[in-house]
PDB file of N, CA and C in Angstrom:
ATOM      1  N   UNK A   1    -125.804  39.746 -86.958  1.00  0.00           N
ATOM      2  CA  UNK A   1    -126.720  38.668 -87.239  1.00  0.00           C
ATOM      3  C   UNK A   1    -128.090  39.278 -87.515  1.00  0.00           C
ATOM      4  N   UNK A   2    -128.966  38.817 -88.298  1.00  0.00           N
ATOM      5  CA  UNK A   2    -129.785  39.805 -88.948  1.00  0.00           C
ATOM      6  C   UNK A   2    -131.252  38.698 -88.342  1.00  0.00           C
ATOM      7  N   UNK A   3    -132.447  39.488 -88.601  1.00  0.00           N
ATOM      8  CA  UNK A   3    -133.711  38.554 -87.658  1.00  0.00           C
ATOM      9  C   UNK A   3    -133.797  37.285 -87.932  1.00  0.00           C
ATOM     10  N   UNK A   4    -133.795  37.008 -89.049  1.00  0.00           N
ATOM     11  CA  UNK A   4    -133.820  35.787 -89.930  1.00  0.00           C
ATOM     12  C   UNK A   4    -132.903  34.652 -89.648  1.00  0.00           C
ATOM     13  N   UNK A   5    -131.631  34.958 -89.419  1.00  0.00           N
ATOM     14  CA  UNK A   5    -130.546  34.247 -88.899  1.00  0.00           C
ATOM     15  C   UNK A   5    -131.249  33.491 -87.127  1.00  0.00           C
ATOM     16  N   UNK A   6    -131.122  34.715 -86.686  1.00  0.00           N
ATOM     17  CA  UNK A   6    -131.406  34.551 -85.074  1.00  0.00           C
ATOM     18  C   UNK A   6    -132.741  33.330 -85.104  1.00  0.00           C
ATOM     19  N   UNK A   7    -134.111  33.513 -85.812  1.00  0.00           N
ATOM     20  CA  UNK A   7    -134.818  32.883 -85.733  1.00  0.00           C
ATOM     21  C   UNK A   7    -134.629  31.286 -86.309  1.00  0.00           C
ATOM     22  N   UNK A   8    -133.404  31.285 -87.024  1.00  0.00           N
ATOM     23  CA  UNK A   8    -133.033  30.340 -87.678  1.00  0.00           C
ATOM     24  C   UNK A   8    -132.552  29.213 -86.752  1.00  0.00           C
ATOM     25  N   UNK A   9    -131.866  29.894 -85.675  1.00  0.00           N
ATOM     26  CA  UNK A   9    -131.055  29.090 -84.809  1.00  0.00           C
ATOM     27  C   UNK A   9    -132.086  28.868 -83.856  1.00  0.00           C
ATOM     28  N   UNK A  10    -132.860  29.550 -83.478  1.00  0.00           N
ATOM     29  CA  UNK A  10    -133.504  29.470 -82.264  1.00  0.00           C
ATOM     30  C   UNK A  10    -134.280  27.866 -82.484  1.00  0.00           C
ATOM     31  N   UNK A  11    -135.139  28.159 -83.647  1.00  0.00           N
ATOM     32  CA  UNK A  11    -135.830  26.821 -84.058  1.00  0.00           C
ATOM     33  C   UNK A  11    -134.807  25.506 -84.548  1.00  0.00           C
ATOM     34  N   UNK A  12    -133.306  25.832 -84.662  1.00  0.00           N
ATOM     35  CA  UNK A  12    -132.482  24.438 -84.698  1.00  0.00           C
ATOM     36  C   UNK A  12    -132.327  24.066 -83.184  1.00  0.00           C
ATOM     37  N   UNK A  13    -132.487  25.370 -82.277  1.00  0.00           N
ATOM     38  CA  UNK A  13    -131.942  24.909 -81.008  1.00  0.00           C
ATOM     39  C   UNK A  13    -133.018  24.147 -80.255  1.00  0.00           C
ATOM     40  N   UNK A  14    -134.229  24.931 -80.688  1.00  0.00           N
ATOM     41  CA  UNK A  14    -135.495  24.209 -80.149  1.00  0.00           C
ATOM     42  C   UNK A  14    -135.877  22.574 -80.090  1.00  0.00           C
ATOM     43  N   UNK A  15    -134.770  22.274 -82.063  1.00  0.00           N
ATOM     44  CA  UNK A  15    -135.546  21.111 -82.252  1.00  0.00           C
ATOM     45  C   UNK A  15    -134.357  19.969 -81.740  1.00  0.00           C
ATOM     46  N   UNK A  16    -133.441  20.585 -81.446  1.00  0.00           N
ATOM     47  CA  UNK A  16    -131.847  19.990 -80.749  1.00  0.00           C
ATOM     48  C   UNK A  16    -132.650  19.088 -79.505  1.00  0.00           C
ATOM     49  N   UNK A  17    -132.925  20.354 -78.515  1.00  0.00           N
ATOM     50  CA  UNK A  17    -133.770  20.326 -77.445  1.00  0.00           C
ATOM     51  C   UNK A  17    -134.893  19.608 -77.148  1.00  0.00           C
ATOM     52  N   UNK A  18    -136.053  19.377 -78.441  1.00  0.00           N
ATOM     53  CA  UNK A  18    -136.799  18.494 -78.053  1.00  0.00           C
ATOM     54  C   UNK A  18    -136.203  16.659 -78.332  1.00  0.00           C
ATOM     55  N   UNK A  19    -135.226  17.093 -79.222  1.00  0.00           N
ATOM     56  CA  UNK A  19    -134.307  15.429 -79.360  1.00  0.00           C
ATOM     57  C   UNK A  19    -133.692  15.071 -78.664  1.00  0.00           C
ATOM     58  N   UNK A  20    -132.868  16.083 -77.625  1.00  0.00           N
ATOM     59  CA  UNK A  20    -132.559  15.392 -76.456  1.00  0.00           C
ATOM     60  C   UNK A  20    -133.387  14.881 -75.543  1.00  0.00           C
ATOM     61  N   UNK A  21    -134.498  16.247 -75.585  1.00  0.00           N
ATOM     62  CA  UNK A  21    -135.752  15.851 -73.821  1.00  0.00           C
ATOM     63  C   UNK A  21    -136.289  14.082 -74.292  1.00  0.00           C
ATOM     64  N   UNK A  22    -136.352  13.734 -76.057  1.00  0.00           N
ATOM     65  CA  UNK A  22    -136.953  12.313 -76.314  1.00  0.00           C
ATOM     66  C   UNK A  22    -136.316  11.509 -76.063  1.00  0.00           C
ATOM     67  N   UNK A  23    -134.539  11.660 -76.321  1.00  0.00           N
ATOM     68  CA  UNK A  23    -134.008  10.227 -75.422  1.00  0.00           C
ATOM     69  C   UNK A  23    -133.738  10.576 -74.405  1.00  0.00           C
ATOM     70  N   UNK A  24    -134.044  11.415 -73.365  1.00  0.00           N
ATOM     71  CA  UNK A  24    -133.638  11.346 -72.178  1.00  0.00           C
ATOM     72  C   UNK A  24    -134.715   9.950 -71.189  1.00  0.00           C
ATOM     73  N   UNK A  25    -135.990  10.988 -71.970  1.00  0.00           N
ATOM     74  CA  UNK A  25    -136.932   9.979 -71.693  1.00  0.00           C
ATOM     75  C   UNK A  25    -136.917   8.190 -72.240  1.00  0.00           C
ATOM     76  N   UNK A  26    -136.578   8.059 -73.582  1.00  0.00           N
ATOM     77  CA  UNK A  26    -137.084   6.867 -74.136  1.00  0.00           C
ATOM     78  C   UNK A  26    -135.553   5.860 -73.832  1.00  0.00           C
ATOM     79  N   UNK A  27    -134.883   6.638 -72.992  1.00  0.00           N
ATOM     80  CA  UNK A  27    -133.635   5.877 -72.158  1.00  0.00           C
ATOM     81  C   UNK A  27    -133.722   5.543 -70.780  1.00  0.00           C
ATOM     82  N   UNK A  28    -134.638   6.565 -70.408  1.00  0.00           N
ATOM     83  CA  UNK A  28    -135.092   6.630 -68.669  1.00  0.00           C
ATOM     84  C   UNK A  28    -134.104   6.984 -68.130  1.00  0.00           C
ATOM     85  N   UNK A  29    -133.325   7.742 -68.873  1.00  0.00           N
ATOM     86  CA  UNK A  29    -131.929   8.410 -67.590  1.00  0.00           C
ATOM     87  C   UNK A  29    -132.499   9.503 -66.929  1.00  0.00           C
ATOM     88  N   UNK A  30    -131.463   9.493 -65.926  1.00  0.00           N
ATOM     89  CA  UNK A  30    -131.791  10.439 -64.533  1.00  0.00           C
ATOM     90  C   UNK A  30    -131.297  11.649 -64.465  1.00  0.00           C
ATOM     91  N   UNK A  31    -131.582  12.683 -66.010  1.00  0.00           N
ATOM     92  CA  UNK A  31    -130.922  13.391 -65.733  1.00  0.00           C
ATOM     93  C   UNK A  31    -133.016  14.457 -65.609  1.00  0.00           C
ATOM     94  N   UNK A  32    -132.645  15.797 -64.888  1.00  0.00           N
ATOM     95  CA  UNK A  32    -133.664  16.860 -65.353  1.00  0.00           C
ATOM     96  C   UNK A  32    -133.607  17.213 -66.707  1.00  0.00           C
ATOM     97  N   UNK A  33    -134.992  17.788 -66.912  1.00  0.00           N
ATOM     98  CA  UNK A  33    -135.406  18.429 -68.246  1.00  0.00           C
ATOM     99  C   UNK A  33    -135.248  19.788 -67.765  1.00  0.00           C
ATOM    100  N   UNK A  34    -134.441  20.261 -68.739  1.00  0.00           N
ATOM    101  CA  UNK A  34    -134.251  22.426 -68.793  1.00  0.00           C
ATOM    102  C   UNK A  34    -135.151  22.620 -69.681  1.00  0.00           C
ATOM    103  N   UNK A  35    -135.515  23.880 -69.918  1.00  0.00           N
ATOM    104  CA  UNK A  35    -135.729  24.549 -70.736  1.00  0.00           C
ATOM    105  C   UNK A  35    -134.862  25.133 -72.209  1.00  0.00           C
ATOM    106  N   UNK A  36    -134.106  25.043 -71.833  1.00  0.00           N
ATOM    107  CA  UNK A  36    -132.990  25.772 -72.118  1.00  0.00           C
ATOM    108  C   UNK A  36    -131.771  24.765 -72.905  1.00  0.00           C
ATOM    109  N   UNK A  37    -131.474  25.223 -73.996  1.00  0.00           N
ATOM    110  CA  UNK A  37    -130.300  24.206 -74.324  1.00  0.00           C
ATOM    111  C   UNK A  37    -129.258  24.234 -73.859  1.00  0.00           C
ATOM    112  N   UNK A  38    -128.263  24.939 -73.160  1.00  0.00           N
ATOM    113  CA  UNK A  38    -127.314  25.366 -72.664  1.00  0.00           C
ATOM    114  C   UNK A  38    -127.858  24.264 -71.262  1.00  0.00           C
ATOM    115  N   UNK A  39    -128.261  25.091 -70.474  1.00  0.00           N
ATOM    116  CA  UNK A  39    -128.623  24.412 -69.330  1.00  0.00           C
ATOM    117  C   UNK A  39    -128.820  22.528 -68.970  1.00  0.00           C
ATOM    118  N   UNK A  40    -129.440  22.348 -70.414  1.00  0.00           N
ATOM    119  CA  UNK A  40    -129.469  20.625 -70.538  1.00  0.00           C
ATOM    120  C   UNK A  40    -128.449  19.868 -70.368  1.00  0.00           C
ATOM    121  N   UNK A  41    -127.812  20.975 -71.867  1.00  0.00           N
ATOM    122  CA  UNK A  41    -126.155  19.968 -72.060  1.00  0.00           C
ATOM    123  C   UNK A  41    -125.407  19.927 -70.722  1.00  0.00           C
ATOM    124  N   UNK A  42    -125.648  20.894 -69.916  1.00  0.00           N
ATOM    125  CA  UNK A  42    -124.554  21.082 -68.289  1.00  0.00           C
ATOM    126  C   UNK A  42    -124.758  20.277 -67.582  1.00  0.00           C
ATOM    127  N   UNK A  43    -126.858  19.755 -67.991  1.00  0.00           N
ATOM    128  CA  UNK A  43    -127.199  18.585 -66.669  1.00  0.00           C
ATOM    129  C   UNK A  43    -126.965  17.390 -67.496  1.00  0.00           C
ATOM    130  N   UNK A  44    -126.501  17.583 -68.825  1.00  0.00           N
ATOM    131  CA  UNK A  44    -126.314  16.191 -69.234  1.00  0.00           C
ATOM    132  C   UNK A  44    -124.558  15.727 -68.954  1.00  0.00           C
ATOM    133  N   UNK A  45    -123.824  16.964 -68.748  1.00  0.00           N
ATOM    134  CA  UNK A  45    -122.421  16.303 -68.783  1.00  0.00           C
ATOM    135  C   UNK A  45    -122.272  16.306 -67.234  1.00  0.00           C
ATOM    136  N   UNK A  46    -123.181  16.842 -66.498  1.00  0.00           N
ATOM    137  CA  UNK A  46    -122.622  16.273 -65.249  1.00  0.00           C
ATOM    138  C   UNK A  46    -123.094  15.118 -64.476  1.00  0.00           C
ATOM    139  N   UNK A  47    -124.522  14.262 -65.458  1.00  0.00           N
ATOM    140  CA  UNK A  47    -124.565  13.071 -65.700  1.00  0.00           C
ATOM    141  C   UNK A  47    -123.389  11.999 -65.837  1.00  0.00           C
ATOM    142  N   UNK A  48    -122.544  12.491 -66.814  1.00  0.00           N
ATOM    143  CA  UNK A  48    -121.149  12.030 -67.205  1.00  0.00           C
ATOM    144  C   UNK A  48    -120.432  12.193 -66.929  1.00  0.00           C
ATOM    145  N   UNK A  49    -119.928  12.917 -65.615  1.00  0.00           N
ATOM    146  CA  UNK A  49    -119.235  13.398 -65.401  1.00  0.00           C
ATOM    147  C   UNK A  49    -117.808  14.267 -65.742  1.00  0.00           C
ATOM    148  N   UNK A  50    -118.273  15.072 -66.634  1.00  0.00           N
ATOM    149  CA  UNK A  50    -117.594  16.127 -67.477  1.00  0.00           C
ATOM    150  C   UNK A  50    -117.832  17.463 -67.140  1.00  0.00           C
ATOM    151  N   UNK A  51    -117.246  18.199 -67.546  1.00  0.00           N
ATOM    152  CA  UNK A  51    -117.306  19.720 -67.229  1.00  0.00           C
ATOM    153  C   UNK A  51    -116.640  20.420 -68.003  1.00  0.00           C
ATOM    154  N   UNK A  52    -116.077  19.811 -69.153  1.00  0.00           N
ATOM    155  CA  UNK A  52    -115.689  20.897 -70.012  1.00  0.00           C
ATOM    156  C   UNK A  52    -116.656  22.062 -70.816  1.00  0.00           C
ATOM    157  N   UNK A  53    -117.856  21.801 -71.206  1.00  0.00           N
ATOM    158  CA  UNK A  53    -119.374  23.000 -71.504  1.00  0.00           C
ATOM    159  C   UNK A  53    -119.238  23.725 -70.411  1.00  0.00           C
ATOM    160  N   UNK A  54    -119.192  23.348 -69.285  1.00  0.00           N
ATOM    161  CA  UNK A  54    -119.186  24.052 -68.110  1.00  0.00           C
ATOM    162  C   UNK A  54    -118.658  25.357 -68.267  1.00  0.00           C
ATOM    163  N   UNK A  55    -116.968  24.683 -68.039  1.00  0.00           N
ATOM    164  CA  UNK A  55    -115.674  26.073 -68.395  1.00  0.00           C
ATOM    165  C   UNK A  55    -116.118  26.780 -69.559  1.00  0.00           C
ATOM    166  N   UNK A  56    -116.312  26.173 -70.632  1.00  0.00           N
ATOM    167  CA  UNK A  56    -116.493  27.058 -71.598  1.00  0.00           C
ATOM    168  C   UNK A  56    -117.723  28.139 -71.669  1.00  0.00           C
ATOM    169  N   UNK A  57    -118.339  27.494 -70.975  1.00  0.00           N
ATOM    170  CA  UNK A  57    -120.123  28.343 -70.701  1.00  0.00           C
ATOM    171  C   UNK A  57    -119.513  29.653 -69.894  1.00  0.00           C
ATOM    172  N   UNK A  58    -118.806  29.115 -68.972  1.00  0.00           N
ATOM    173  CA  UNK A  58    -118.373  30.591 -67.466  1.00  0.00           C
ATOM    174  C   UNK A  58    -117.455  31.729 -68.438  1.00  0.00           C
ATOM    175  N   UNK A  59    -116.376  30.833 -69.190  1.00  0.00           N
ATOM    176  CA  UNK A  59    -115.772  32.215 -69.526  1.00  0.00           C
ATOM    177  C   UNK A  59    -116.131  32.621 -70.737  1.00  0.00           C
ATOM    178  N   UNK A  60    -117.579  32.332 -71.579  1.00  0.00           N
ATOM    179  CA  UNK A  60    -118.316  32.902 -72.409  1.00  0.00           C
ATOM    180  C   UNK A  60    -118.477  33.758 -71.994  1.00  0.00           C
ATOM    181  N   UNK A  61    -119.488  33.793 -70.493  1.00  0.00           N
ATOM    182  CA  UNK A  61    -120.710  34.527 -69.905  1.00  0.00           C
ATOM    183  C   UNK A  61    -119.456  35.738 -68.863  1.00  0.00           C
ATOM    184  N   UNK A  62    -118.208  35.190 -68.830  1.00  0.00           N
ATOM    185  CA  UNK A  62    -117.255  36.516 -68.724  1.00  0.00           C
ATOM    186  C   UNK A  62    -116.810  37.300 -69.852  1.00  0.00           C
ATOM    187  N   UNK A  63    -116.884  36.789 -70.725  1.00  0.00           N
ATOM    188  CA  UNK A  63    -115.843  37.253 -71.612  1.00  0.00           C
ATOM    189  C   UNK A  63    -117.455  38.588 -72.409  1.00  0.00           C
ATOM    190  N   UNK A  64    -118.220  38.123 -72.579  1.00  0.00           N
ATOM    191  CA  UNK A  64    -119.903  39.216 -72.695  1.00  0.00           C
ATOM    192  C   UNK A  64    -120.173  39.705 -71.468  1.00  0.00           C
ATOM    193  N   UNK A  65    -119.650  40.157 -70.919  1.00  0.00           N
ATOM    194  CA  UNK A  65    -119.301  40.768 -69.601  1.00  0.00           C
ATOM    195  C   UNK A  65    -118.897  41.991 -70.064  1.00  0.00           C
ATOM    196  N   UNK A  66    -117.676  41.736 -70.045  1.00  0.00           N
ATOM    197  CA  UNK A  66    -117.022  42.958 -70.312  1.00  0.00           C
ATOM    198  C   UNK A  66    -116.838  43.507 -72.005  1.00  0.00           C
TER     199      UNK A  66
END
């Protein structure tokens, strides 16, 4: 992935991120604000009680492990 790419995503992820933090708010749900997009979606599905991002997040962060 070359600089250009990386910066590409970062600012889709950014603007992902500030569209969620706006309806979290302009819904008044109870979930926290992350920083982080990864981190949101986890406090948003366990709002919902889901966990499939979850699994998939753990054996990402194993699988770049090794």
């Amino acid at each position: 992935m070359n600089n250009f790419q990386i910066l590409s995503e970062s600012l889709d992820n950014a603007e992902l991120l500030k569209k969620i933090h706006y309806l979290i708010d302009d819904h008044r749900l109870p979930i926290l604000s992350k920083d982080n997009l990864n981190d949101q979606i986890i406090e948003i599905e366990k709002y919902f009680g889901e966990n499939e991002f979850s699994h998939l997040s753990a054996k990402r962060k194993l699988s770049n492990i090794g």
